[in-house]
PDB file of N, CA and C in Angstrom:
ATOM      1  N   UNK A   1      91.746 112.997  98.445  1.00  0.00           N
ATOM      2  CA  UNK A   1      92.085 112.885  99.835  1.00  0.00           C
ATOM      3  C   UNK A   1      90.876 113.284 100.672  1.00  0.00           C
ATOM      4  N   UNK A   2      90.599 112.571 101.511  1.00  0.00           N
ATOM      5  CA  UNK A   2      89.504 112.695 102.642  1.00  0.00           C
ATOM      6  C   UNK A   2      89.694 114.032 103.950  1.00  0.00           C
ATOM      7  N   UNK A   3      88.669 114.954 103.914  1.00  0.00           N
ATOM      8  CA  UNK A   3      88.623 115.863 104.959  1.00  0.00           C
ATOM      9  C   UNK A   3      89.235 115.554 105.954  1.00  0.00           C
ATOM     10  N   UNK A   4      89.918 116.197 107.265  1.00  0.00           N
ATOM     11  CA  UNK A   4      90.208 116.676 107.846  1.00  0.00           C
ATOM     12  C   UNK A   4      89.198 116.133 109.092  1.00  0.00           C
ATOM     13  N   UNK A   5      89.303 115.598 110.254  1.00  0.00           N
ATOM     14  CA  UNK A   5      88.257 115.761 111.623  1.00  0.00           C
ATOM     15  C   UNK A   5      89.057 117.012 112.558  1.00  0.00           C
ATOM     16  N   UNK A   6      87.408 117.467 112.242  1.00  0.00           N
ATOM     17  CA  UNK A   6      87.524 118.376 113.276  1.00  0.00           C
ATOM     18  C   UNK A   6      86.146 118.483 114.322  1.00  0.00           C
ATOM     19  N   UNK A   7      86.631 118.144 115.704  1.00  0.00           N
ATOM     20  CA  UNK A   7      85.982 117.864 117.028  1.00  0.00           C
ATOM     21  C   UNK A   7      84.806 119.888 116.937  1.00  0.00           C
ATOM     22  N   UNK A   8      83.926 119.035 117.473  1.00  0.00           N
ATOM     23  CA  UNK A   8      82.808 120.042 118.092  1.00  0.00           C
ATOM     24  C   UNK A   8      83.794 120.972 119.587  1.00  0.00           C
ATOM     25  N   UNK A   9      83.179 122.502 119.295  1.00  0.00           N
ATOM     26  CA  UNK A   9      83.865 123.110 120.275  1.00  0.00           C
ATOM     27  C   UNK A   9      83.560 123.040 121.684  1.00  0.00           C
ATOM     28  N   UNK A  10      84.493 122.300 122.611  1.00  0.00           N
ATOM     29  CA  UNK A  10      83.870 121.743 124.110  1.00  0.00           C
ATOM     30  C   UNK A  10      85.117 123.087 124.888  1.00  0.00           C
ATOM     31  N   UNK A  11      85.718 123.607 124.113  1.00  0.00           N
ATOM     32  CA  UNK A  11      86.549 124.418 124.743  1.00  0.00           C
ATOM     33  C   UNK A  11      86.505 125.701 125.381  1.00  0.00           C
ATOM     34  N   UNK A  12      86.877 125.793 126.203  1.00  0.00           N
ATOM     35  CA  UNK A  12      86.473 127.123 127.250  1.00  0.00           C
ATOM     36  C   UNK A  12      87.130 128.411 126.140  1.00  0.00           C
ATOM     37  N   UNK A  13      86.016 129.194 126.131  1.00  0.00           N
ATOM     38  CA  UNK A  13      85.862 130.328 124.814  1.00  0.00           C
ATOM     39  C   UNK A  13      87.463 130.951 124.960  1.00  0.00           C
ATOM     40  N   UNK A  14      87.977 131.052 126.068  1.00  0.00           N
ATOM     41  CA  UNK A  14      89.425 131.564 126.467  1.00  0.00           C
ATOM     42  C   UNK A  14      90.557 131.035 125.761  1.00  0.00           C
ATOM     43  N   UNK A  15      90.365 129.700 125.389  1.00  0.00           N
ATOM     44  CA  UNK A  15      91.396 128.989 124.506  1.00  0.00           C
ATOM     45  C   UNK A  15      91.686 129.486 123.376  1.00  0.00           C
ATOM     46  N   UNK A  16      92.489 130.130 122.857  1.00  0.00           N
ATOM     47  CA  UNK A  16      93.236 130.563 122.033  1.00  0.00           C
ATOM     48  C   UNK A  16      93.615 129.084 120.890  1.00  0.00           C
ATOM     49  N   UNK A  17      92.720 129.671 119.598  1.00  0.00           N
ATOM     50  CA  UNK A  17      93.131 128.777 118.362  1.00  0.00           C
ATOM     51  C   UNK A  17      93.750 129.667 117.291  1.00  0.00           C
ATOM     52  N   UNK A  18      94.580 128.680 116.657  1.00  0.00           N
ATOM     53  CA  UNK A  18      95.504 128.746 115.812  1.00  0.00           C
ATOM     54  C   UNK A  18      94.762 128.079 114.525  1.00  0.00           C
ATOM     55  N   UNK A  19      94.472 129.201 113.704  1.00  0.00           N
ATOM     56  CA  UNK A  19      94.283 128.592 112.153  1.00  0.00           C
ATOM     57  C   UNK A  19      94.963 127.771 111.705  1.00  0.00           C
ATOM     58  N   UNK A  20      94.353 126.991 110.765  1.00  0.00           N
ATOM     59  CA  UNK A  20      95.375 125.725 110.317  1.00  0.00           C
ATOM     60  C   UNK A  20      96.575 126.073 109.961  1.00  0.00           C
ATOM     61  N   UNK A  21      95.937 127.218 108.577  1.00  0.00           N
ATOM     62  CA  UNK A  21      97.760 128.195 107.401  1.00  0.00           C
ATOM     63  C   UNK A  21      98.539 128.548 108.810  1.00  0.00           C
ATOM     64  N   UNK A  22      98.382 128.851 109.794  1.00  0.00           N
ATOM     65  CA  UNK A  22      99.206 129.364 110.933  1.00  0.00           C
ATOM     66  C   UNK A  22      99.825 128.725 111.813  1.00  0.00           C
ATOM     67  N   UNK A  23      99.193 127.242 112.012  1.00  0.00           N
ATOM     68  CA  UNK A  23     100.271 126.516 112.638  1.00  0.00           C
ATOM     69  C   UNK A  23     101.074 125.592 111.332  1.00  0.00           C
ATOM     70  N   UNK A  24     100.828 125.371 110.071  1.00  0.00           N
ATOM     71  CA  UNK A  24     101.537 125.051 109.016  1.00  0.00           C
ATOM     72  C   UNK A  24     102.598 125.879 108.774  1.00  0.00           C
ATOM     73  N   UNK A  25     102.906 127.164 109.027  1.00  0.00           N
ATOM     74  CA  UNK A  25     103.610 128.258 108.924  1.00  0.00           C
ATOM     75  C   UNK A  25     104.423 128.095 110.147  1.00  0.00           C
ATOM     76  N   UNK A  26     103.992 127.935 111.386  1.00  0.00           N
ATOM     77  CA  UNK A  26     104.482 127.898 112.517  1.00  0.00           C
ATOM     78  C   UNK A  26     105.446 126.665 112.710  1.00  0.00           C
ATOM     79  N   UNK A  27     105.033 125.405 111.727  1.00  0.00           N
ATOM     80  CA  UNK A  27     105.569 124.225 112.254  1.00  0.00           C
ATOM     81  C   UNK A  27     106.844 124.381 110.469  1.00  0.00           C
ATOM     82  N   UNK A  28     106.273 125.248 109.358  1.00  0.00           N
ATOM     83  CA  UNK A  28     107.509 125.124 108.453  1.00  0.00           C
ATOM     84  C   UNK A  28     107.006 124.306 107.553  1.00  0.00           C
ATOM     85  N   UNK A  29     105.695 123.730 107.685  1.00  0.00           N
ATOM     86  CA  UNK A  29     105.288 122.831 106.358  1.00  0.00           C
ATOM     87  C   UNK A  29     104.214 123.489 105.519  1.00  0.00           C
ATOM     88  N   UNK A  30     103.065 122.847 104.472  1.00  0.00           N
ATOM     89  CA  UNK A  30     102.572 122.941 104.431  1.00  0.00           C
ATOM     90  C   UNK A  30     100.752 122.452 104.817  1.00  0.00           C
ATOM     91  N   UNK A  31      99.966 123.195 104.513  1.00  0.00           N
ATOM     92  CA  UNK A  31      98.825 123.187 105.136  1.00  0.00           C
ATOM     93  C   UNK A  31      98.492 121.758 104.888  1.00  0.00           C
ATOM     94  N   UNK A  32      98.723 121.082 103.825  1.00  0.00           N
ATOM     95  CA  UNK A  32      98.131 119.566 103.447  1.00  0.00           C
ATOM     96  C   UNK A  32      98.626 118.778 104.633  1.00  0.00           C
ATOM     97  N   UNK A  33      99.667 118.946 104.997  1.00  0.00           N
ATOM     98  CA  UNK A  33     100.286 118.303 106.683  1.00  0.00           C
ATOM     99  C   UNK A  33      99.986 118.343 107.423  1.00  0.00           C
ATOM    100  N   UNK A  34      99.756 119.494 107.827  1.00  0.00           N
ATOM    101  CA  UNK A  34      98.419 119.798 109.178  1.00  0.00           C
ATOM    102  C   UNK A  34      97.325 118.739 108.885  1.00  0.00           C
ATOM    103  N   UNK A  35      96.547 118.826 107.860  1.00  0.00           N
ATOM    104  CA  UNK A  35      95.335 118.216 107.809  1.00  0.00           C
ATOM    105  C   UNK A  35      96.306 116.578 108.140  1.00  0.00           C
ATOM    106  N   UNK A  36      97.214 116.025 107.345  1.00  0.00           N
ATOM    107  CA  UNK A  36      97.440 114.289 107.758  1.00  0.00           C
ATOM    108  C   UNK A  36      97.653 114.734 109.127  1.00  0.00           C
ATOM    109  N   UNK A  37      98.119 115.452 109.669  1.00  0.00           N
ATOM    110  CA  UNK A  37      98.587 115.478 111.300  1.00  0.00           C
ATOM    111  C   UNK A  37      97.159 114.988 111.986  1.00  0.00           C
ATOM    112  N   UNK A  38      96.059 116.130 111.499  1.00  0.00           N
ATOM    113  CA  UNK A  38      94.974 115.404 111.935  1.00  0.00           C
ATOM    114  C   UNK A  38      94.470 114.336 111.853  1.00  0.00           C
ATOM    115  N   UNK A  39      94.397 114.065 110.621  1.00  0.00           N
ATOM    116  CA  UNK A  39      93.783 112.357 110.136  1.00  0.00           C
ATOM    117  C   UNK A  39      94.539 111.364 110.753  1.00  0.00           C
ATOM    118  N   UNK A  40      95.631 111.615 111.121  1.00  0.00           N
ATOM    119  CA  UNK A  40      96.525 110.811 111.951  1.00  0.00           C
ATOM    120  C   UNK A  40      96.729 111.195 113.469  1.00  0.00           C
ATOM    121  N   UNK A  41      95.535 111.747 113.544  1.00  0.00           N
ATOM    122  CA  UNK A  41      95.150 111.814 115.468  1.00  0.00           C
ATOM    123  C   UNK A  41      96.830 112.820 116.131  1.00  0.00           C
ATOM    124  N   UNK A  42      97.629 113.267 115.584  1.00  0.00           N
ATOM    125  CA  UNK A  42      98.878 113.580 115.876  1.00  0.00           C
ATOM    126  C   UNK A  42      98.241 115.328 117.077  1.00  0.00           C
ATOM    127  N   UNK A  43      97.193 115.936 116.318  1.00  0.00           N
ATOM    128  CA  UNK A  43      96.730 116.605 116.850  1.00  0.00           C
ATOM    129  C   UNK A  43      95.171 116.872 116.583  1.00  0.00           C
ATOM    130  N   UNK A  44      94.677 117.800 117.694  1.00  0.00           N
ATOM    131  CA  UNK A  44      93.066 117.769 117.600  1.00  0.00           C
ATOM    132  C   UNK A  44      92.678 119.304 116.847  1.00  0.00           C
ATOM    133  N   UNK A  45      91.757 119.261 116.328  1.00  0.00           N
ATOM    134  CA  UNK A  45      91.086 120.341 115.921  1.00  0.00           C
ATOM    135  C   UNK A  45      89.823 120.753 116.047  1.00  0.00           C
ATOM    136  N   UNK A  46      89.334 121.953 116.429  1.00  0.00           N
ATOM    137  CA  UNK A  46      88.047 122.063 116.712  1.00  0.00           C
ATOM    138  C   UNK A  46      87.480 123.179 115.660  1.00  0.00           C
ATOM    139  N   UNK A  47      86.044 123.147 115.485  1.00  0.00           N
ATOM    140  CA  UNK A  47      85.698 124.552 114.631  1.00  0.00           C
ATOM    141  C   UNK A  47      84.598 125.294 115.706  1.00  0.00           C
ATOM    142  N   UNK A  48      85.601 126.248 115.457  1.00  0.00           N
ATOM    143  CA  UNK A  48      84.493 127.777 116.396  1.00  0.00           C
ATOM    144  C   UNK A  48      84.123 128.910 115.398  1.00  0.00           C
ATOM    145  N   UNK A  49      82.950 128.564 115.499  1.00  0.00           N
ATOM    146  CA  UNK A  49      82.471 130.131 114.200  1.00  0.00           C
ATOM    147  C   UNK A  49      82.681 129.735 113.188  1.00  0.00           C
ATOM    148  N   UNK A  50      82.790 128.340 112.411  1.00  0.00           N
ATOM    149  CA  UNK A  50      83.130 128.248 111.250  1.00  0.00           C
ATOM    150  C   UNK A  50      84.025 127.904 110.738  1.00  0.00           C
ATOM    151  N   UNK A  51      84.867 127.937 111.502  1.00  0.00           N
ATOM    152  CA  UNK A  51      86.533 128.130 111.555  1.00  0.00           C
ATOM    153  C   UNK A  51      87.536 126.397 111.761  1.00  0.00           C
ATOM    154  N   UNK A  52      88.346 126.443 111.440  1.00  0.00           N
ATOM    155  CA  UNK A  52      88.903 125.115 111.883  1.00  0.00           C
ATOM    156  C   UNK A  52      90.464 125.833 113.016  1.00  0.00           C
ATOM    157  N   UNK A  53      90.549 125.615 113.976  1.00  0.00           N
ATOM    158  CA  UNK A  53      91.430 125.747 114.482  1.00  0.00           C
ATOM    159  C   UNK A  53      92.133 124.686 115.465  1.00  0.00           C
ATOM    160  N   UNK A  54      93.093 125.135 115.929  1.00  0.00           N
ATOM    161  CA  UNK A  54      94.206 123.952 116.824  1.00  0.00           C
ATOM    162  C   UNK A  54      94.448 124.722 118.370  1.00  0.00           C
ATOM    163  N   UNK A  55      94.367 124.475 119.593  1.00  0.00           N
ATOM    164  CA  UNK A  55      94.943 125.045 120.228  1.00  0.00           C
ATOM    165  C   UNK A  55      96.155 125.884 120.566  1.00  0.00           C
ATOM    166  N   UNK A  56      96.343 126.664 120.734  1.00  0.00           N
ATOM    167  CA  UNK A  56      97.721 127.415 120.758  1.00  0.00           C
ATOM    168  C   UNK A  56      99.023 126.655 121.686  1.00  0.00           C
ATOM    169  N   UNK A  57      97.523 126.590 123.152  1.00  0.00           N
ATOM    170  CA  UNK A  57      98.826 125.658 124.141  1.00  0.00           C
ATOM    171  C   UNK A  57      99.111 123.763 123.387  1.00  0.00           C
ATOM    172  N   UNK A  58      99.054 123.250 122.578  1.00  0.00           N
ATOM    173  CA  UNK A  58      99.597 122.623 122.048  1.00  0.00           C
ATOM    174  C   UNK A  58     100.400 122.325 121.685  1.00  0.00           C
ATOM    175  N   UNK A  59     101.314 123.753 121.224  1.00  0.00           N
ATOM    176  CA  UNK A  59     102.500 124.112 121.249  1.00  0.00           C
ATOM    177  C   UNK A  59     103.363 124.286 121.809  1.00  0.00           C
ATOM    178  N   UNK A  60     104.889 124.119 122.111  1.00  0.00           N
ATOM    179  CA  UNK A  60     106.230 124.670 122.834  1.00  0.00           C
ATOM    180  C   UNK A  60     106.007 126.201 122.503  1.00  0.00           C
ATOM    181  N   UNK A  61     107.471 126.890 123.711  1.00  0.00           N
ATOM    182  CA  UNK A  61     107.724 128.532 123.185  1.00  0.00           C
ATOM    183  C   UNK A  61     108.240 127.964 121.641  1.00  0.00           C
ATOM    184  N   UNK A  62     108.793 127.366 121.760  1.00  0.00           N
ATOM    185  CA  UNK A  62     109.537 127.275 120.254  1.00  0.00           C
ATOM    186  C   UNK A  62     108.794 126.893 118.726  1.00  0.00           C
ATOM    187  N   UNK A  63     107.630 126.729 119.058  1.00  0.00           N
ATOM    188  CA  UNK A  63     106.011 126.842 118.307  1.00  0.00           C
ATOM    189  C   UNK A  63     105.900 125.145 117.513  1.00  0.00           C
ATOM    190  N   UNK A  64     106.726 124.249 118.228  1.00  0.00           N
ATOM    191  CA  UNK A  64     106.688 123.217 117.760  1.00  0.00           C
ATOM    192  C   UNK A  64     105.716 122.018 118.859  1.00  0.00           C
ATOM    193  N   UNK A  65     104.994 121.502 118.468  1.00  0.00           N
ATOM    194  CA  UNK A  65     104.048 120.550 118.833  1.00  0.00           C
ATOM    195  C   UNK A  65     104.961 120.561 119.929  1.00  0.00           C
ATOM    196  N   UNK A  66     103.953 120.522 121.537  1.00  0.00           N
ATOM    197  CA  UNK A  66     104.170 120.008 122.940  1.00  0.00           C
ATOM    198  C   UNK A  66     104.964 118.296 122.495  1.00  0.00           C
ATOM    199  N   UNK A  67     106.020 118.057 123.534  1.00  0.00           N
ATOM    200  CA  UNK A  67     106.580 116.821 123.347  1.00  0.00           C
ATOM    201  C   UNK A  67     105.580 115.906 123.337  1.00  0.00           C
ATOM    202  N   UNK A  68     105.050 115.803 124.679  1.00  0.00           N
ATOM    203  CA  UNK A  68     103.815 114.883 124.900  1.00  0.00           C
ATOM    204  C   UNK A  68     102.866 114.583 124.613  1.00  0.00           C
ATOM    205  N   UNK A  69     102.094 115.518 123.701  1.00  0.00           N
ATOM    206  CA  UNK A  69     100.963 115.704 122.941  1.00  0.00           C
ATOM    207  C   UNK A  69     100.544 114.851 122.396  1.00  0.00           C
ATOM    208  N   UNK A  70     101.056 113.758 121.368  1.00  0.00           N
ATOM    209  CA  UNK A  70     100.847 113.219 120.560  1.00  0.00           C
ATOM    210  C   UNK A  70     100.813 112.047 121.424  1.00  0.00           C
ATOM    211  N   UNK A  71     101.184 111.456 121.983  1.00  0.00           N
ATOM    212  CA  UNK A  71     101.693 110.299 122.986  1.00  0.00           C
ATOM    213  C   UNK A  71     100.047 110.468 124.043  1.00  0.00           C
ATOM    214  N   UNK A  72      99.862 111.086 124.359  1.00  0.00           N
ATOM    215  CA  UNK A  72      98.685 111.843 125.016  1.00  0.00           C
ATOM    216  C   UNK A  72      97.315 111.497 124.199  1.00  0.00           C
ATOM    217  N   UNK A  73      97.212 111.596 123.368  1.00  0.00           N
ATOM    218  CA  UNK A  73      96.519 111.530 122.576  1.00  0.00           C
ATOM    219  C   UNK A  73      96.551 110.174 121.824  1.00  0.00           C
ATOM    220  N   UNK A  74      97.156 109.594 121.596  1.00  0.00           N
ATOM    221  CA  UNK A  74      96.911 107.537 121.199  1.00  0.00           C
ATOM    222  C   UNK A  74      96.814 107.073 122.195  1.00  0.00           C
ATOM    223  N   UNK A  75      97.177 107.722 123.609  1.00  0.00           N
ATOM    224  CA  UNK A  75      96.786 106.999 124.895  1.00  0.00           C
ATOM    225  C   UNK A  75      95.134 106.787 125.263  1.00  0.00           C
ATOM    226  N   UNK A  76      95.137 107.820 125.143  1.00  0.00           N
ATOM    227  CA  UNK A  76      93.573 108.563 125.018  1.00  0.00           C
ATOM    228  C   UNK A  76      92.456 107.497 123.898  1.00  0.00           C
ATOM    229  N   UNK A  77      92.918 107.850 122.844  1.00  0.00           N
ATOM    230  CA  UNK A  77      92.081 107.242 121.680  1.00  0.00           C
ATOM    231  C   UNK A  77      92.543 106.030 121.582  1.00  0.00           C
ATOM    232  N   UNK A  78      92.868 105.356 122.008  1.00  0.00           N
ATOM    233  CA  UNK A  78      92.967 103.804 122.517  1.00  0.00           C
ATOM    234  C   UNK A  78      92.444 103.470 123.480  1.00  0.00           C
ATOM    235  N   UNK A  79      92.000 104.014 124.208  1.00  0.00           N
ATOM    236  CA  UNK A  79      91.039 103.705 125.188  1.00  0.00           C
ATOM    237  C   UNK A  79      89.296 103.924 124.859  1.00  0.00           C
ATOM    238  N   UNK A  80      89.436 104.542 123.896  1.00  0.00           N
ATOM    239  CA  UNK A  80      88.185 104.777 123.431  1.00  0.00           C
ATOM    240  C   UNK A  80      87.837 105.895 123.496  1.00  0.00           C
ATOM    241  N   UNK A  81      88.409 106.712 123.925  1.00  0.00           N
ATOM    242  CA  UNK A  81      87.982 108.633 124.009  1.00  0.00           C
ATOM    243  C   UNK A  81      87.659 109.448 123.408  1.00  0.00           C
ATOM    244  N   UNK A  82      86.302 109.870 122.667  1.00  0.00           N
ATOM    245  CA  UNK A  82      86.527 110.916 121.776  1.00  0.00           C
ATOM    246  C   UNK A  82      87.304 112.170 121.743  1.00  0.00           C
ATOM    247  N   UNK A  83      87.977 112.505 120.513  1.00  0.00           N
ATOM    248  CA  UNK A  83      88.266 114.013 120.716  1.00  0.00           C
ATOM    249  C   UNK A  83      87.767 114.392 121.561  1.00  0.00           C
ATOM    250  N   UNK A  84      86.579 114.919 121.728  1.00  0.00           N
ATOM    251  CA  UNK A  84      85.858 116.105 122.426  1.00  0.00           C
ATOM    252  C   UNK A  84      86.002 115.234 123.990  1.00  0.00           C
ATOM    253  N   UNK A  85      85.941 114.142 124.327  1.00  0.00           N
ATOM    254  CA  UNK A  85      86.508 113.883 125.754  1.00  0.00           C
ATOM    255  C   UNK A  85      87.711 114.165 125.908  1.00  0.00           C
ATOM    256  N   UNK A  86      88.735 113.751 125.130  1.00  0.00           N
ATOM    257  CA  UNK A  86      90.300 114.195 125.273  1.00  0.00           C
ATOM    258  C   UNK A  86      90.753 115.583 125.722  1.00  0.00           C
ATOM    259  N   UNK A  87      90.075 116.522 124.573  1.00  0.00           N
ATOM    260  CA  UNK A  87      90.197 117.890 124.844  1.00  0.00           C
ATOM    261  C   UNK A  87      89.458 118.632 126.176  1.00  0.00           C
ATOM    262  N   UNK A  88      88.277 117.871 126.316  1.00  0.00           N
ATOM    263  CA  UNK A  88      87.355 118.242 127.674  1.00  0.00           C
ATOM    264  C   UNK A  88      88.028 118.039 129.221  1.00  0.00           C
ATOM    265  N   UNK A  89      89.452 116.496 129.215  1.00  0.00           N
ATOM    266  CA  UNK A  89      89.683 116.326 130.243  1.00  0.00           C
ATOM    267  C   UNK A  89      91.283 116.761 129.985  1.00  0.00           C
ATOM    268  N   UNK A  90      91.651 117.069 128.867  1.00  0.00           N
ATOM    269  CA  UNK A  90      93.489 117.777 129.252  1.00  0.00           C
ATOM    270  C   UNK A  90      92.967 119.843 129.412  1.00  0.00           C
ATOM    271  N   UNK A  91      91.737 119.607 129.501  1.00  0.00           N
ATOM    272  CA  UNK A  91      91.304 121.532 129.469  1.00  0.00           C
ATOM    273  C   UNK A  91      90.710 121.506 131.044  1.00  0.00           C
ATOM    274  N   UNK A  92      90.927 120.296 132.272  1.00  0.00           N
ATOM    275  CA  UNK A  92      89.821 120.285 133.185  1.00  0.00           C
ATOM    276  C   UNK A  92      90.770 120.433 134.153  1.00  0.00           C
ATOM    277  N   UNK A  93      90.658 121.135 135.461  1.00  0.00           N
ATOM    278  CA  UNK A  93      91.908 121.666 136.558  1.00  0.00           C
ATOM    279  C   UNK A  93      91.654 120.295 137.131  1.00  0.00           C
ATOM    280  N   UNK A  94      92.527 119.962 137.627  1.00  0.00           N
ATOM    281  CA  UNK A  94      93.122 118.376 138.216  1.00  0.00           C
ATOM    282  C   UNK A  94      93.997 118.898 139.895  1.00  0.00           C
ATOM    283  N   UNK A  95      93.173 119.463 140.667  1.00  0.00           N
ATOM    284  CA  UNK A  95      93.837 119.783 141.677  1.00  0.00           C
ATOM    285  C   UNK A  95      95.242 118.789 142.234  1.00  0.00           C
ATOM    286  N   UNK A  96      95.430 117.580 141.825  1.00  0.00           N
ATOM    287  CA  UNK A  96      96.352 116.634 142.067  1.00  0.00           C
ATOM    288  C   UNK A  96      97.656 117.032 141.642  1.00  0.00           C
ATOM    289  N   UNK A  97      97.431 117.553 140.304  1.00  0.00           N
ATOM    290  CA  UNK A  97      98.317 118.275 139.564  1.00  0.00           C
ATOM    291  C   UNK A  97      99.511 118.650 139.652  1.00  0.00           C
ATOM    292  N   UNK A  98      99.196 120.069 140.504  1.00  0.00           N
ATOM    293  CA  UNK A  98      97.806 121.093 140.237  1.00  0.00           C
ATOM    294  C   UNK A  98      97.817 121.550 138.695  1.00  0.00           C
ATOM    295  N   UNK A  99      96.783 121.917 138.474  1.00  0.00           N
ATOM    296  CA  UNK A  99      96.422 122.454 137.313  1.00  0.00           C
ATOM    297  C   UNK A  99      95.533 121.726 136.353  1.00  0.00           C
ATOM    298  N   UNK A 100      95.458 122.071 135.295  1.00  0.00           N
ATOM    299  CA  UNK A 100      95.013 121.631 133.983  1.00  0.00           C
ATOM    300  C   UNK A 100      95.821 120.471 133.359  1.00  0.00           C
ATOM    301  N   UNK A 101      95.594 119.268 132.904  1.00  0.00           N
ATOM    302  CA  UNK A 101      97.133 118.737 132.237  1.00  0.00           C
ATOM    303  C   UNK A 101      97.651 118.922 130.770  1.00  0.00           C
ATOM    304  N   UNK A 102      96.681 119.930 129.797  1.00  0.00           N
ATOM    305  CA  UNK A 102      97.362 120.741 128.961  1.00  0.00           C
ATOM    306  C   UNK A 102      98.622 121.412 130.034  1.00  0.00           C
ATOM    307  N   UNK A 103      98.710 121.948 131.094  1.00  0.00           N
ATOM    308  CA  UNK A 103      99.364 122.862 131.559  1.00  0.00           C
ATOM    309  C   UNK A 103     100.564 122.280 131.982  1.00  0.00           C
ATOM    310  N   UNK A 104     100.204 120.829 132.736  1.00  0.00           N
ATOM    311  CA  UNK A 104     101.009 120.005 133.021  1.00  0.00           C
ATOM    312  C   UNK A 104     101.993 119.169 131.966  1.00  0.00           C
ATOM    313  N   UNK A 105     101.615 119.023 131.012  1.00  0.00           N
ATOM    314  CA  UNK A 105     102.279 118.835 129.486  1.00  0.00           C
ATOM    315  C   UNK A 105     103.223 119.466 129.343  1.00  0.00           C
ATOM    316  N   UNK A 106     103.305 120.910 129.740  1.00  0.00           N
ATOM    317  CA  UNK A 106     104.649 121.766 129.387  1.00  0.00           C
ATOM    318  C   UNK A 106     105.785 121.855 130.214  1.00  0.00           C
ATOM    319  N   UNK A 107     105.362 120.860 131.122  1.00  0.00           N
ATOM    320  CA  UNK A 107     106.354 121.042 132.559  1.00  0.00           C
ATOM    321  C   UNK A 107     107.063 119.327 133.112  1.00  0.00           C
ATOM    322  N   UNK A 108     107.522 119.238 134.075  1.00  0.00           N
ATOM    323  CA  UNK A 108     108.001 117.868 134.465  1.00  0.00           C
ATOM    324  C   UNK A 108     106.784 116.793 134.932  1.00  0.00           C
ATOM    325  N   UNK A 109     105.921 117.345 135.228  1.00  0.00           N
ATOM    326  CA  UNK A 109     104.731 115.999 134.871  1.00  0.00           C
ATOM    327  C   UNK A 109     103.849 115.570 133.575  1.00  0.00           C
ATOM    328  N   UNK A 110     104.550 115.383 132.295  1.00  0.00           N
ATOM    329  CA  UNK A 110     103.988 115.586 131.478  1.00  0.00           C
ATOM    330  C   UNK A 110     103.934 114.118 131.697  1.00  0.00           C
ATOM    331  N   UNK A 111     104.910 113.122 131.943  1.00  0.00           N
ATOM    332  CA  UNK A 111     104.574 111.462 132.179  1.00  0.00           C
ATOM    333  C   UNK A 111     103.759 111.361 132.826  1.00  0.00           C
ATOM    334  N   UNK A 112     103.338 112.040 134.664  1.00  0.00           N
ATOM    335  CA  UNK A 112     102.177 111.699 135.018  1.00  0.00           C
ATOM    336  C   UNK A 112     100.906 111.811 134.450  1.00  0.00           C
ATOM    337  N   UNK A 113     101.216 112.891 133.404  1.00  0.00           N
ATOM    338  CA  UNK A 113      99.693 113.518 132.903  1.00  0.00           C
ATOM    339  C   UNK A 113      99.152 111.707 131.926  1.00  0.00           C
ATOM    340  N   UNK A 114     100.482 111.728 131.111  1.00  0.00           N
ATOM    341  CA  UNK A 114      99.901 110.283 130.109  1.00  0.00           C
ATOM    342  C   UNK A 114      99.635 109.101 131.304  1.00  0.00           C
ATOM    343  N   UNK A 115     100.297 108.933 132.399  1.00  0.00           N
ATOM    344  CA  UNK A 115     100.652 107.555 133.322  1.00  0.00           C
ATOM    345  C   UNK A 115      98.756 107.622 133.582  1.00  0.00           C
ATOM    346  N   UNK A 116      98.282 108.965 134.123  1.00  0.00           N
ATOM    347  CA  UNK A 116      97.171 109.208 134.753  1.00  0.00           C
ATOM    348  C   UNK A 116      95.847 108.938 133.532  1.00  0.00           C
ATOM    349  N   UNK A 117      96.011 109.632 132.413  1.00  0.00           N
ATOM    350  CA  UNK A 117      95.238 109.107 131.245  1.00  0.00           C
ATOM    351  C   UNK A 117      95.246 107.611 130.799  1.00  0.00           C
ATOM    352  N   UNK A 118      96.195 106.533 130.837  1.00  0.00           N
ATOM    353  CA  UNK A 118      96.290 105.185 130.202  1.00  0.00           C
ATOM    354  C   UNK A 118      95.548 104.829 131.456  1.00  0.00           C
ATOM    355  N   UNK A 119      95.908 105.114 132.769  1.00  0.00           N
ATOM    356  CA  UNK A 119      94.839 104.246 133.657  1.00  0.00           C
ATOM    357  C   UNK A 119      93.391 104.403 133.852  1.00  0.00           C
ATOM    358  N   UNK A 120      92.901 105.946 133.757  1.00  0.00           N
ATOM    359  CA  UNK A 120      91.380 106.513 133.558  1.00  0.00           C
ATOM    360  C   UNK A 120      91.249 107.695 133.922  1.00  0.00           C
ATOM    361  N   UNK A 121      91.426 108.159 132.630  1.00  0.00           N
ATOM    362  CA  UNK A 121      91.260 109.479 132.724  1.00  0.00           C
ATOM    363  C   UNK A 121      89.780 110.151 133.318  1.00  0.00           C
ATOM    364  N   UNK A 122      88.999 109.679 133.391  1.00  0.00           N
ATOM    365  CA  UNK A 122      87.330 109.934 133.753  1.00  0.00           C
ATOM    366  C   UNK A 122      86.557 109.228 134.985  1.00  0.00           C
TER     367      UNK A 122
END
């Protein structure tokens, strides 16, 4: 089976990552899943220090993948976006918003956040 992509760290040092064993634990599977989650763009991963991690806010309180996330992300990479653009513009404050649209993901504009990415995100 083929490695795992994991995106260069474009993330503001404040972002809180989640080891792989820890969101595999968190989501109830195992770690080999995480990695297809990745290979299958389902979620992004970055390495800081060596490390492979996942964002924390990615997640619900209920520690299960954000609804929108994934939907967010084939929107994105169908348009041509690298990871590291994807993660650079759902981590960027969007005064329209307001906020970040990681932030907006967890709340009732999580459709505008994708409506706003399929048309141009940049």
């Amino acid at each position: 089976m083929s490695a795992f992509p994991c995106s260069s760290d474009v993330l503001p040092k404040a972002v809180t990552l989640l080891s792989l064993p820890d969101v595999a634990e968190q989501l109830g599977i195992v770690v080999t899943r995480v990695h297809q989650m990745l290979r299958d763009h389902q979620l992004i991963a970055v390495r800081r220090d060596g490390v492979a991690g996942i964002p924390a806010e990615f997640f619900d309180e209920s520690g299960q993948v954000t609804k929108h996330l994934t939907g967010l992300i084939t929107v994105m990479r169908d348009s041509k976006y690298t990871d590291e653009e994807i993660l650079e513009w759902i981590y960027t404050v969007d005064d329209s918003l307001p906020g970040r649209p990681i932030d907006a993901l967890h709340g009732p504009l999580a459709r505008e956040v994708i409506r706003r990415a399929a048309a141009d995100p940049f």
